[in-house]
C-alpha atoms as a PDB file:
ATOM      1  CA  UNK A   1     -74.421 -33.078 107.482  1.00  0.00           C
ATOM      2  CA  UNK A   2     -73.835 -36.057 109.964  1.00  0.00           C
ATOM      3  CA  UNK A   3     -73.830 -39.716 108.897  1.00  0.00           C
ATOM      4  CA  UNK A   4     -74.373 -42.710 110.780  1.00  0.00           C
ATOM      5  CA  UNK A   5     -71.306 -43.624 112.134  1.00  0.00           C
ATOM      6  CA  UNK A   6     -72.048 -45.669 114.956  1.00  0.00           C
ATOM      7  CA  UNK A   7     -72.200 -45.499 118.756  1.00  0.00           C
ATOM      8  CA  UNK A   8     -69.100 -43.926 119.518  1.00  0.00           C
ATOM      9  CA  UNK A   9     -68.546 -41.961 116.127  1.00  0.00           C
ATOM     10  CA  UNK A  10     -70.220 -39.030 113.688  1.00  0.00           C
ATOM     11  CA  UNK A  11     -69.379 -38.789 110.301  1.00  0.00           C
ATOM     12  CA  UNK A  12     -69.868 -35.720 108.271  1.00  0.00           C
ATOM     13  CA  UNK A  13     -70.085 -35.336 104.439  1.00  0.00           C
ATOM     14  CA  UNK A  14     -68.699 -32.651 102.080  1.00  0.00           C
ATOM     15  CA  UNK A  15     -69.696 -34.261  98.875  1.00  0.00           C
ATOM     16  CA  UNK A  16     -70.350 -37.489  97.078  1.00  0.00           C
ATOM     17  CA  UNK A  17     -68.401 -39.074  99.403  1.00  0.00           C
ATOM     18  CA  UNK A  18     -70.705 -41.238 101.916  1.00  0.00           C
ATOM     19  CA  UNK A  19     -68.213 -38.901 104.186  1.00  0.00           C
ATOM     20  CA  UNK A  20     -65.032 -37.291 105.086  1.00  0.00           C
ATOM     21  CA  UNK A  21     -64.882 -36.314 108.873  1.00  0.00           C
ATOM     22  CA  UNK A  22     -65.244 -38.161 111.415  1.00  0.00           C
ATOM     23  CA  UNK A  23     -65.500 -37.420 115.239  1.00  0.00           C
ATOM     24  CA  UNK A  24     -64.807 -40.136 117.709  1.00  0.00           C
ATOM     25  CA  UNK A  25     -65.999 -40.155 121.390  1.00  0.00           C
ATOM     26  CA  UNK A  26     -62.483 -40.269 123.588  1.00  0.00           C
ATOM     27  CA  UNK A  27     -60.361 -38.576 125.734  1.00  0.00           C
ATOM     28  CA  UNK A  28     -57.697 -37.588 123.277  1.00  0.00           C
ATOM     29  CA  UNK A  29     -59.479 -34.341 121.580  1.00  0.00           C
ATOM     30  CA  UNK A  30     -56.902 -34.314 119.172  1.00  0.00           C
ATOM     31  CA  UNK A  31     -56.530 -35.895 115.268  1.00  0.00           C
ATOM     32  CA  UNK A  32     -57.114 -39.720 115.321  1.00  0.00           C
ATOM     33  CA  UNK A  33     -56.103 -40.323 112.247  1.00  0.00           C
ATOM     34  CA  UNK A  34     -55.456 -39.058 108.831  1.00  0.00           C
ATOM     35  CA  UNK A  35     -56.765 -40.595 104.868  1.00  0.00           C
ATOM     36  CA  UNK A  36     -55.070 -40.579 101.727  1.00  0.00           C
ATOM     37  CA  UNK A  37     -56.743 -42.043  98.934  1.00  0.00           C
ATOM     38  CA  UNK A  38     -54.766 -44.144  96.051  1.00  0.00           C
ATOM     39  CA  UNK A  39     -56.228 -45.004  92.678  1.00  0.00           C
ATOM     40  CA  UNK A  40     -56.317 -49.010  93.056  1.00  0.00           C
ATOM     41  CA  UNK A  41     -55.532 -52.446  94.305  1.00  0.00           C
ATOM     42  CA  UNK A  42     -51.905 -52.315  92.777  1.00  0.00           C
ATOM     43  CA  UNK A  43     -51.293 -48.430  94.022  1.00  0.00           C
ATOM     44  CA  UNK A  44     -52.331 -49.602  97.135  1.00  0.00           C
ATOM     45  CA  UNK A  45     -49.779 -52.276  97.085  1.00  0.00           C
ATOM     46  CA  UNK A  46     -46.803 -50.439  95.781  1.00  0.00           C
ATOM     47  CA  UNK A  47     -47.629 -48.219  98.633  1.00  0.00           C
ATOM     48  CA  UNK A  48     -47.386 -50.832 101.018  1.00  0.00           C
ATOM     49  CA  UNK A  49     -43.992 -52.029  99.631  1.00  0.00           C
ATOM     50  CA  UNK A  50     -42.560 -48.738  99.368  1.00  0.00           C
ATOM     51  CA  UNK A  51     -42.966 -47.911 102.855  1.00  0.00           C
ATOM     52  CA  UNK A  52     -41.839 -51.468 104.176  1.00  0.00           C
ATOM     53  CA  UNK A  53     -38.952 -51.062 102.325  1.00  0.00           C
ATOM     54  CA  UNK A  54     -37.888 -48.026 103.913  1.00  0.00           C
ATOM     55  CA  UNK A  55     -38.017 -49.747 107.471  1.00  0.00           C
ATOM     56  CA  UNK A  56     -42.045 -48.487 108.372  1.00  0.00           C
ATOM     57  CA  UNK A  57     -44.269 -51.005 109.817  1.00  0.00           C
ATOM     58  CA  UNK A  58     -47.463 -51.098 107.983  1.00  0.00           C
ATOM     59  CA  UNK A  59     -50.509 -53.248 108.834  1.00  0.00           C
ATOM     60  CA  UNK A  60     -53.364 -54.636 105.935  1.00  0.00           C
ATOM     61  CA  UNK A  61     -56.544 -53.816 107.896  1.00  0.00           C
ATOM     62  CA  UNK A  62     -59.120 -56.385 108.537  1.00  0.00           C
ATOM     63  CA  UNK A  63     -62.229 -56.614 106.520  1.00  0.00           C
ATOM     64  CA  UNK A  64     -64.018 -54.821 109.372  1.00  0.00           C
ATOM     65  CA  UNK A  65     -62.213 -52.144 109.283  1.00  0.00           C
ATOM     66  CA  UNK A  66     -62.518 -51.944 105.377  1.00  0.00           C
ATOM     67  CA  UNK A  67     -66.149 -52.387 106.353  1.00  0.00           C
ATOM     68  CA  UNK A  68     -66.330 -49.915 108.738  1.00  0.00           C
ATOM     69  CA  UNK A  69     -64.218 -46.928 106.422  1.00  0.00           C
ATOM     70  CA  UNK A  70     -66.503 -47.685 103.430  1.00  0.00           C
ATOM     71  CA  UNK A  71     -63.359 -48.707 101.748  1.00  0.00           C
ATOM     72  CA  UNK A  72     -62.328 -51.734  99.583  1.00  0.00           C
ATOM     73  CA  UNK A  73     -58.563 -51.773 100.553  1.00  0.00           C
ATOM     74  CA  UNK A  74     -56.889 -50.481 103.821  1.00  0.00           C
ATOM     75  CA  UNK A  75     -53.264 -50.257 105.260  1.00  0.00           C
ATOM     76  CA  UNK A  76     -52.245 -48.018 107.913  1.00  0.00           C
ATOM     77  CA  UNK A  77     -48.851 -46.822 109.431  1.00  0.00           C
ATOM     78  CA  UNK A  78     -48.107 -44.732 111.852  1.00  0.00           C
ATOM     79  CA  UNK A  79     -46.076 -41.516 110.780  1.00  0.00           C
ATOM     80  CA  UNK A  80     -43.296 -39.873 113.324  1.00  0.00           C
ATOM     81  CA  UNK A  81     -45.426 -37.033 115.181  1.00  0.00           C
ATOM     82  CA  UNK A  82     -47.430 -40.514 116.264  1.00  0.00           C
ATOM     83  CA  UNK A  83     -50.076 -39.853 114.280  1.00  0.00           C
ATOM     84  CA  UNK A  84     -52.324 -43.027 112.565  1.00  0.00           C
ATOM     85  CA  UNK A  85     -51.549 -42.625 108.905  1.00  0.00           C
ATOM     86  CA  UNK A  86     -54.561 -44.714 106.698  1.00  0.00           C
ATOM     87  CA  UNK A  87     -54.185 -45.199 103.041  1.00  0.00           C
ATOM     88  CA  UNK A  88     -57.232 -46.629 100.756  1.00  0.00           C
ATOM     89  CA  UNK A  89     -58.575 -47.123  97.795  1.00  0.00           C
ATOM     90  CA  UNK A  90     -62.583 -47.720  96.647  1.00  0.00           C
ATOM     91  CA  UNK A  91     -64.130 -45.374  98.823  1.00  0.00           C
ATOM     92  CA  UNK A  92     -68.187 -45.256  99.358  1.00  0.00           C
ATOM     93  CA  UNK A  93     -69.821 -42.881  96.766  1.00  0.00           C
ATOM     94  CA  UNK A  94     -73.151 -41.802  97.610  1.00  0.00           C
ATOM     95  CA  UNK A  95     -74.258 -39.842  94.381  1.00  0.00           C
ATOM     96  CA  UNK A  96     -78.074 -41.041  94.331  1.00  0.00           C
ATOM     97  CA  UNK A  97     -77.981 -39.099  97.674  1.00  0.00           C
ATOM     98  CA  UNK A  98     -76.718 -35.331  96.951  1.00  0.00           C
ATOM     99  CA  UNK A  99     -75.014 -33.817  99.350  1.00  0.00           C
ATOM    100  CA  UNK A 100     -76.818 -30.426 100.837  1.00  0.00           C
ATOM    101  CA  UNK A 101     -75.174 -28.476 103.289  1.00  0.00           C
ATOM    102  CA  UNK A 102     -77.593 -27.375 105.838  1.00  0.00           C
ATOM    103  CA  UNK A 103     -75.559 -24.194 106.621  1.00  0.00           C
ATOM    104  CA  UNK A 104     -76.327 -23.209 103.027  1.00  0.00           C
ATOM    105  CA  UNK A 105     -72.587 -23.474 101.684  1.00  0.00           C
ATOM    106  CA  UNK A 106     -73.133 -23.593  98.227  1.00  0.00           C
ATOM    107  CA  UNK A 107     -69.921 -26.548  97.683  1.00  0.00           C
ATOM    108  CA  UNK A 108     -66.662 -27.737  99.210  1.00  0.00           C
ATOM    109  CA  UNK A 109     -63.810 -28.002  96.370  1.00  0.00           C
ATOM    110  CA  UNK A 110     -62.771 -31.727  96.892  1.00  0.00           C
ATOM    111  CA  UNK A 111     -62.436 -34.296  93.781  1.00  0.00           C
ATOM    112  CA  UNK A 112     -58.743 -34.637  92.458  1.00  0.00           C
ATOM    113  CA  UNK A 113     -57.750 -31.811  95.422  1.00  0.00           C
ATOM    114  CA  UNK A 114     -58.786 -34.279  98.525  1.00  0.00           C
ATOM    115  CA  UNK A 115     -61.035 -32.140 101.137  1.00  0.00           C
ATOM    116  CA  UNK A 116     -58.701 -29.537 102.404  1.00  0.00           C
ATOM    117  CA  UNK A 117     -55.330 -29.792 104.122  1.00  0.00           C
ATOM    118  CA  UNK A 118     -53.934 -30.466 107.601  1.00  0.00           C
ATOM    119  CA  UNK A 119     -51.295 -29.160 109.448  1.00  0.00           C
ATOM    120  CA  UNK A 120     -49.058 -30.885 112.108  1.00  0.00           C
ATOM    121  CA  UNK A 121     -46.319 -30.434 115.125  1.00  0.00           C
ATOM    122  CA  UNK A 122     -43.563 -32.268 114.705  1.00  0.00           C
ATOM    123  CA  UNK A 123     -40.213 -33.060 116.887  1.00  0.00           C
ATOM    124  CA  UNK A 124     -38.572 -34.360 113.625  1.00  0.00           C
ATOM    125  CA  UNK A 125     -38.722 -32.837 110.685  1.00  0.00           C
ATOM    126  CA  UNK A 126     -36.389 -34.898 108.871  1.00  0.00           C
ATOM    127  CA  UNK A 127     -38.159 -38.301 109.864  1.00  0.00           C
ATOM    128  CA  UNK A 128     -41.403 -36.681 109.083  1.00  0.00           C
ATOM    129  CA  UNK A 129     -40.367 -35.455 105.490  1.00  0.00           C
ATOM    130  CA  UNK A 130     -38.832 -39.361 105.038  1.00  0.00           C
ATOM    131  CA  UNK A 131     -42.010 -40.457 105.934  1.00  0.00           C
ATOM    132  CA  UNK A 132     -44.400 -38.107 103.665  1.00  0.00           C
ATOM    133  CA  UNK A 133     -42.012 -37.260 100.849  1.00  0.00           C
ATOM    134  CA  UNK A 134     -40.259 -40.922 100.353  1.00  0.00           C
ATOM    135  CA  UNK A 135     -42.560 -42.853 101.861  1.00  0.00           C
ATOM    136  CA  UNK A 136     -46.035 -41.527 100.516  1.00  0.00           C
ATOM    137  CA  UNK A 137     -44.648 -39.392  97.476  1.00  0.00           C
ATOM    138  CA  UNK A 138     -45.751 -36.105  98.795  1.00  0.00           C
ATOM    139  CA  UNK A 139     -43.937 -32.907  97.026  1.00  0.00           C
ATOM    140  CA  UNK A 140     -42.511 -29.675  98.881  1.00  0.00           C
ATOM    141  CA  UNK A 141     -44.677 -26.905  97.774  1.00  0.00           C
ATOM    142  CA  UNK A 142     -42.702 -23.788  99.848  1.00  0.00           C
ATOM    143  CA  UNK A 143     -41.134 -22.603 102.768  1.00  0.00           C
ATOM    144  CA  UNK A 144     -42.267 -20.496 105.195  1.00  0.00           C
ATOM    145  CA  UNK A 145     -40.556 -18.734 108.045  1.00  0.00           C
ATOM    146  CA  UNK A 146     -43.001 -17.646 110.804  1.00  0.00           C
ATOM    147  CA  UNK A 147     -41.999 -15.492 113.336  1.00  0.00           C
ATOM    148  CA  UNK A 148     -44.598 -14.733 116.398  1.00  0.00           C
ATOM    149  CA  UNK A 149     -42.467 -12.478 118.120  1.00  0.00           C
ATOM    150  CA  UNK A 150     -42.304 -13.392 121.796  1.00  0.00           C
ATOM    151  CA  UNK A 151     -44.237 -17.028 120.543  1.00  0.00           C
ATOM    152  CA  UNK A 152     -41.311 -17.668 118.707  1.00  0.00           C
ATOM    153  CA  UNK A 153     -40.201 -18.508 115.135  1.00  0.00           C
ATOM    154  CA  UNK A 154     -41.323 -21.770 113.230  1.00  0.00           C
ATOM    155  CA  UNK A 155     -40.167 -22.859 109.604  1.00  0.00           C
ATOM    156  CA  UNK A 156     -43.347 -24.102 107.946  1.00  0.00           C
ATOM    157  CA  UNK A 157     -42.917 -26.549 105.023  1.00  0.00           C
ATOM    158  CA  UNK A 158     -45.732 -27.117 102.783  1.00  0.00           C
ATOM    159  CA  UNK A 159     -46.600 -30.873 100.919  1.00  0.00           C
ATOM    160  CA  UNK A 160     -48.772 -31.188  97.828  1.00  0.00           C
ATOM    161  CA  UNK A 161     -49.456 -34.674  96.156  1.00  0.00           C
ATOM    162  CA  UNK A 162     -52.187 -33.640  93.588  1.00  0.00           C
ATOM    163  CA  UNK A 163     -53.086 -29.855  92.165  1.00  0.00           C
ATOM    164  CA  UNK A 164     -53.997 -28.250  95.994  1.00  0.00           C
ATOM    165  CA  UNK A 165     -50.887 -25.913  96.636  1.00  0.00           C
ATOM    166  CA  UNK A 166     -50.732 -28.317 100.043  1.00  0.00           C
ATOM    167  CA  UNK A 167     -52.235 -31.061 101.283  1.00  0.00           C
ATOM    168  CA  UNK A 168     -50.538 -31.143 104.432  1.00  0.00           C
ATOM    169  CA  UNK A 169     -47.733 -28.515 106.348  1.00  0.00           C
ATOM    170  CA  UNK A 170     -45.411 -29.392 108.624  1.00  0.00           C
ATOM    171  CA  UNK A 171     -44.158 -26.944 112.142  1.00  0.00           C
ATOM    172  CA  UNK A 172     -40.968 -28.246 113.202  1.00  0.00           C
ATOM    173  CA  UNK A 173     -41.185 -27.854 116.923  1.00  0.00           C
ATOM    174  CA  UNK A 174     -38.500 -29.054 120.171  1.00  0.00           C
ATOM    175  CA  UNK A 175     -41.425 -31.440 121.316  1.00  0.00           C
ATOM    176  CA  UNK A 176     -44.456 -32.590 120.692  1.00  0.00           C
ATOM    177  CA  UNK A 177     -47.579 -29.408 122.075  1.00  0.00           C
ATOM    178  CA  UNK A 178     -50.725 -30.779 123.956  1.00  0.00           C
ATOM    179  CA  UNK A 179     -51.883 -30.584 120.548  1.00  0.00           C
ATOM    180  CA  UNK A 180     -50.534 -32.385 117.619  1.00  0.00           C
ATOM    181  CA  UNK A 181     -52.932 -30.852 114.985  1.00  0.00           C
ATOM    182  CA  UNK A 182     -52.466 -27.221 114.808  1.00  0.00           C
ATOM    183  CA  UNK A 183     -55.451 -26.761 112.018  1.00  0.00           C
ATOM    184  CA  UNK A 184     -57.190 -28.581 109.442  1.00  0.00           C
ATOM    185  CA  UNK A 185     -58.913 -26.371 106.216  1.00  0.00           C
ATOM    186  CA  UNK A 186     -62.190 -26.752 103.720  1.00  0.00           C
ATOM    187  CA  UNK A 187     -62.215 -24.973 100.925  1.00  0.00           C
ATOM    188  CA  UNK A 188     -65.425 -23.830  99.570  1.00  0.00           C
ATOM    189  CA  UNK A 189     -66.882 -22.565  96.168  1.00  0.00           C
ATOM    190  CA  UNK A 190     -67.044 -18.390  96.494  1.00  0.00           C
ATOM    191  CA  UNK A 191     -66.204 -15.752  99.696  1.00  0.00           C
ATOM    192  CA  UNK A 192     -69.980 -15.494 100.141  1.00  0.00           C
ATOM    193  CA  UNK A 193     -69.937 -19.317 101.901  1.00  0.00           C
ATOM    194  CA  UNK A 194     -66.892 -17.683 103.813  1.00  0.00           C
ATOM    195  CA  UNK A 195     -67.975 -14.266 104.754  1.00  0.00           C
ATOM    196  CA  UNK A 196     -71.706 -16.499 105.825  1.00  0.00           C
ATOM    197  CA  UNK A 197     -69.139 -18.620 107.928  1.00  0.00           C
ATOM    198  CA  UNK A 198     -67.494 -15.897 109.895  1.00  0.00           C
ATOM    199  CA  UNK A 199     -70.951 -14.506 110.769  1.00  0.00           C
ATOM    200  CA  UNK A 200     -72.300 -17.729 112.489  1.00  0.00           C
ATOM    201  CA  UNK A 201     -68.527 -18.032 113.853  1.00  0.00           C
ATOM    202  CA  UNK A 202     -68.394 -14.145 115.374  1.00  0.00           C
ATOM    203  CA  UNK A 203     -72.125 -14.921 116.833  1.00  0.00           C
ATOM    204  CA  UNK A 204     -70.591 -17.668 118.817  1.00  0.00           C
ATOM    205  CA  UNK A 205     -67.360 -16.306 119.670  1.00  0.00           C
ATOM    206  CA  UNK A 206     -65.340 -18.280 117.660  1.00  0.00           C
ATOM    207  CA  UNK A 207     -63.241 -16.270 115.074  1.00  0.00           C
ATOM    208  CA  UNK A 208     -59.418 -17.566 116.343  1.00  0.00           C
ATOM    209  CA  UNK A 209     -57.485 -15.540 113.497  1.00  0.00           C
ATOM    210  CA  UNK A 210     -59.034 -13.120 111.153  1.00  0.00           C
ATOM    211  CA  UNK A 211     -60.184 -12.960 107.409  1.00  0.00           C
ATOM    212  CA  UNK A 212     -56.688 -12.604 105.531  1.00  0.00           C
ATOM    213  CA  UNK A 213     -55.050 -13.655 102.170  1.00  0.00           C
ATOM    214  CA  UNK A 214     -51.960 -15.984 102.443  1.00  0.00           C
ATOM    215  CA  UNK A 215     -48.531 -15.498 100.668  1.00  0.00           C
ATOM    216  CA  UNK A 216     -47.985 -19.250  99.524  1.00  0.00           C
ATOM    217  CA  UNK A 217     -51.318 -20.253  98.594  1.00  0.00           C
ATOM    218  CA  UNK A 218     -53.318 -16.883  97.551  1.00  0.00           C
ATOM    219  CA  UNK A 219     -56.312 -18.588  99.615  1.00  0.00           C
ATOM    220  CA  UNK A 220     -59.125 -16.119 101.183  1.00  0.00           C
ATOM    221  CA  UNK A 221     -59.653 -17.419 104.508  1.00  0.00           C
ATOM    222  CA  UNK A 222     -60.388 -16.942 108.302  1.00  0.00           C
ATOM    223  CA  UNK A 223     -59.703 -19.360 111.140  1.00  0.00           C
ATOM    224  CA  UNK A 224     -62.183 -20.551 114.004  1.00  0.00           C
ATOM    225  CA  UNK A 225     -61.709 -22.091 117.567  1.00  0.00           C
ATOM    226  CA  UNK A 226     -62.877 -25.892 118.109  1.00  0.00           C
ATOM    227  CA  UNK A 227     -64.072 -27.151 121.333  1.00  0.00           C
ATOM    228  CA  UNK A 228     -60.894 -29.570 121.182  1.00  0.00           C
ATOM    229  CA  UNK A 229     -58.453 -26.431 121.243  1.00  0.00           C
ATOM    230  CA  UNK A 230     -57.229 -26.757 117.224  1.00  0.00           C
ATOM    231  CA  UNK A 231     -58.635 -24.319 114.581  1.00  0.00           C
ATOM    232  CA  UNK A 232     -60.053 -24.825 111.334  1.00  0.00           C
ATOM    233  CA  UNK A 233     -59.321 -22.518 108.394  1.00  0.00           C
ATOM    234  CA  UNK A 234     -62.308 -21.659 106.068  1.00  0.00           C
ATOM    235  CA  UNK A 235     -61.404 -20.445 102.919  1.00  0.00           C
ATOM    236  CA  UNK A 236     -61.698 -20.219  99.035  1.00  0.00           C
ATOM    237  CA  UNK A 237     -59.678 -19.090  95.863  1.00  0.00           C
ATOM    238  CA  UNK A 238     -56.454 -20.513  96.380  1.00  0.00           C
ATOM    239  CA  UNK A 239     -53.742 -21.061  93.754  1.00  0.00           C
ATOM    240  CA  UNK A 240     -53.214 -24.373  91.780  1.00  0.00           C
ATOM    241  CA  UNK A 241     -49.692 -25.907  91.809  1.00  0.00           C
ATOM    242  CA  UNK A 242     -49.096 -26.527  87.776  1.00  0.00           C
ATOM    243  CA  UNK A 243     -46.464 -28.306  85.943  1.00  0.00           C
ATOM    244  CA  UNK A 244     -44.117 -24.976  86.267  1.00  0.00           C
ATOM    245  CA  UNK A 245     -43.746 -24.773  89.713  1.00  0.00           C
ATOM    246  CA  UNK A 246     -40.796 -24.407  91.977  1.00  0.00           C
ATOM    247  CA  UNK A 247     -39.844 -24.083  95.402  1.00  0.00           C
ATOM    248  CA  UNK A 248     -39.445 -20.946  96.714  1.00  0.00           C
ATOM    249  CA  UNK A 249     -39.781 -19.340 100.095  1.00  0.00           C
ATOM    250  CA  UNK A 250     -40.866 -16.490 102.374  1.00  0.00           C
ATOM    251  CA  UNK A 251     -40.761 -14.117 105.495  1.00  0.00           C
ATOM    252  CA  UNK A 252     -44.780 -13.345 105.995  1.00  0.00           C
ATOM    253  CA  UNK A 253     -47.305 -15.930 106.106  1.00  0.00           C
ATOM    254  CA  UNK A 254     -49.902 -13.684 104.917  1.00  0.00           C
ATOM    255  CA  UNK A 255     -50.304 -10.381 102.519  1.00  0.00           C
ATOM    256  CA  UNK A 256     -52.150  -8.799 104.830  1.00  0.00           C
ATOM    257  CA  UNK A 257     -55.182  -9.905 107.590  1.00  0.00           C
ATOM    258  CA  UNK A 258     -54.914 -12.982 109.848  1.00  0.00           C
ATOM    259  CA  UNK A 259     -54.302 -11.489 113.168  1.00  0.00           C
ATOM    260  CA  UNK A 260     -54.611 -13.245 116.041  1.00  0.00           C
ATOM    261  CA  UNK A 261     -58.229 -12.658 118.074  1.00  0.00           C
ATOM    262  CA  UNK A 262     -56.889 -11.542 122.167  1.00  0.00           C
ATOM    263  CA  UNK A 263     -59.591 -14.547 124.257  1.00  0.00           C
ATOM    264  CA  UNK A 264     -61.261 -12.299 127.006  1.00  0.00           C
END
């Protein structure tokens, strides 16, 4: 469901939120920029000092800004895959309008969990786990070694900062791909919204990996093309990471499923 966003941008809503997505008008076709929500003014500050202190530049966003995100309090750095990092607090509810998907999806799982997860290139893992891990708090969730054959092998790590398994995954890579974003995932309420999905995605030709189970997470999910060239995952029953967890790692990415889809 699109939002008014302006000239140049659409903004799409998953739940209370007045929104969650947004898609600029530009020539990069890639991730603009990324949200992570705080509780309050003084989170929001100890934020800001926390990364300063570690040597990131971080800029306190101008009330239009604020204005335009719907947010009372704004800072934004810039993390080392180049990627615009925003943190906020006092995001726009919109609860005397519910949210109705017009697809028919009967909810996204959001609240404490965020809307989904994200998952990046990087030419620096170390700088990048500085930046997420000491500088924003995140938590390693796993480790997982990916091996493509002739695409080559990739060490995935996994970041959780609430109860979603992750939040965001890092793919250490030599340099920087034409795209920075590899995926980005919603998770929704039962494998009816998902099986629904990959009918209106096979109709159009747009099923990128197919409907597997993961070995970290547990999630249920399949993964579609974009026009910009980066997939999203659609999935649902995932794991939880609970007060017993502990860092482990593995060979597969998935149990079984998510095979690549050959373009004609």
């Amino acid at each position: 469901m699109a939002t008014a966003g302006g000239g140049d941008c659409d903004r799409y809503r998953l739940d209370s939120r007045a929104w969650r997505f947004a898609v600029h008008r530009s020539e990069q076709d890639d991730i603009g920029y990324a949200g992570f929500e705080v509780a309050n003014a003084a989170a929001l500050t100890e934020t800001t000092e926390r990364l300063r202190s570690l040597g990131y530049q971080v800029t306190e966003e101008s009330d239009d800004l604020k204005s335009d995100r719907g947010v009372l309090g704004l800072i934004s750095a810039t993390d080392p895959s180049g990627v615009r990092i925003e943190i906020y607090y006092g995001a726009t509810e919109l609860f005397e309008v519910p949210f109705v998907s017009p697809a028919g999806v009967s909810s996204f799982l959001t609240g404490d969990q965020g809307c989904g997860h994200y998952v990046l290139a990087t030419p620096d893992l170390e700088k990048s786990m500085a930046f997420y891990v000491d500088g924003l708090g995140m938590e390693l969730s796993d480790i997982i070694d990916w091996d493509l054959g002739p695409g080559g092998k990739f060490k995935l790590h996994f970041f959780h900062c609430n109860r979603r398994h992750h939040t965001l995954a890092l793919i250490p890579v030599p340099a920087l791909p034409p795209k920075i974003l590899h995926h980005f995932m919603l998770e929704t309420g039962s494998l009816d919204d998902v099986g629904r999905a990959m009918d209106r995605m096979e109709r159009d030709s747009r099923i990128a990996i197919t409907f597997g189970r993961h070995t970290n997470d547990h999630m249920y999910s399949f993964y579609g093309d974009t026009p910009s060239g980066f997939a999203v995952e659609f999935g649902c029953s995932p794991r939880d990471v609970d007060r017993s967890w502990s860092v482990v790692r593995y060979d597969r990415i998935s149990m079984w499923g998510h095979k690549f889809v050959s373009a004609e």
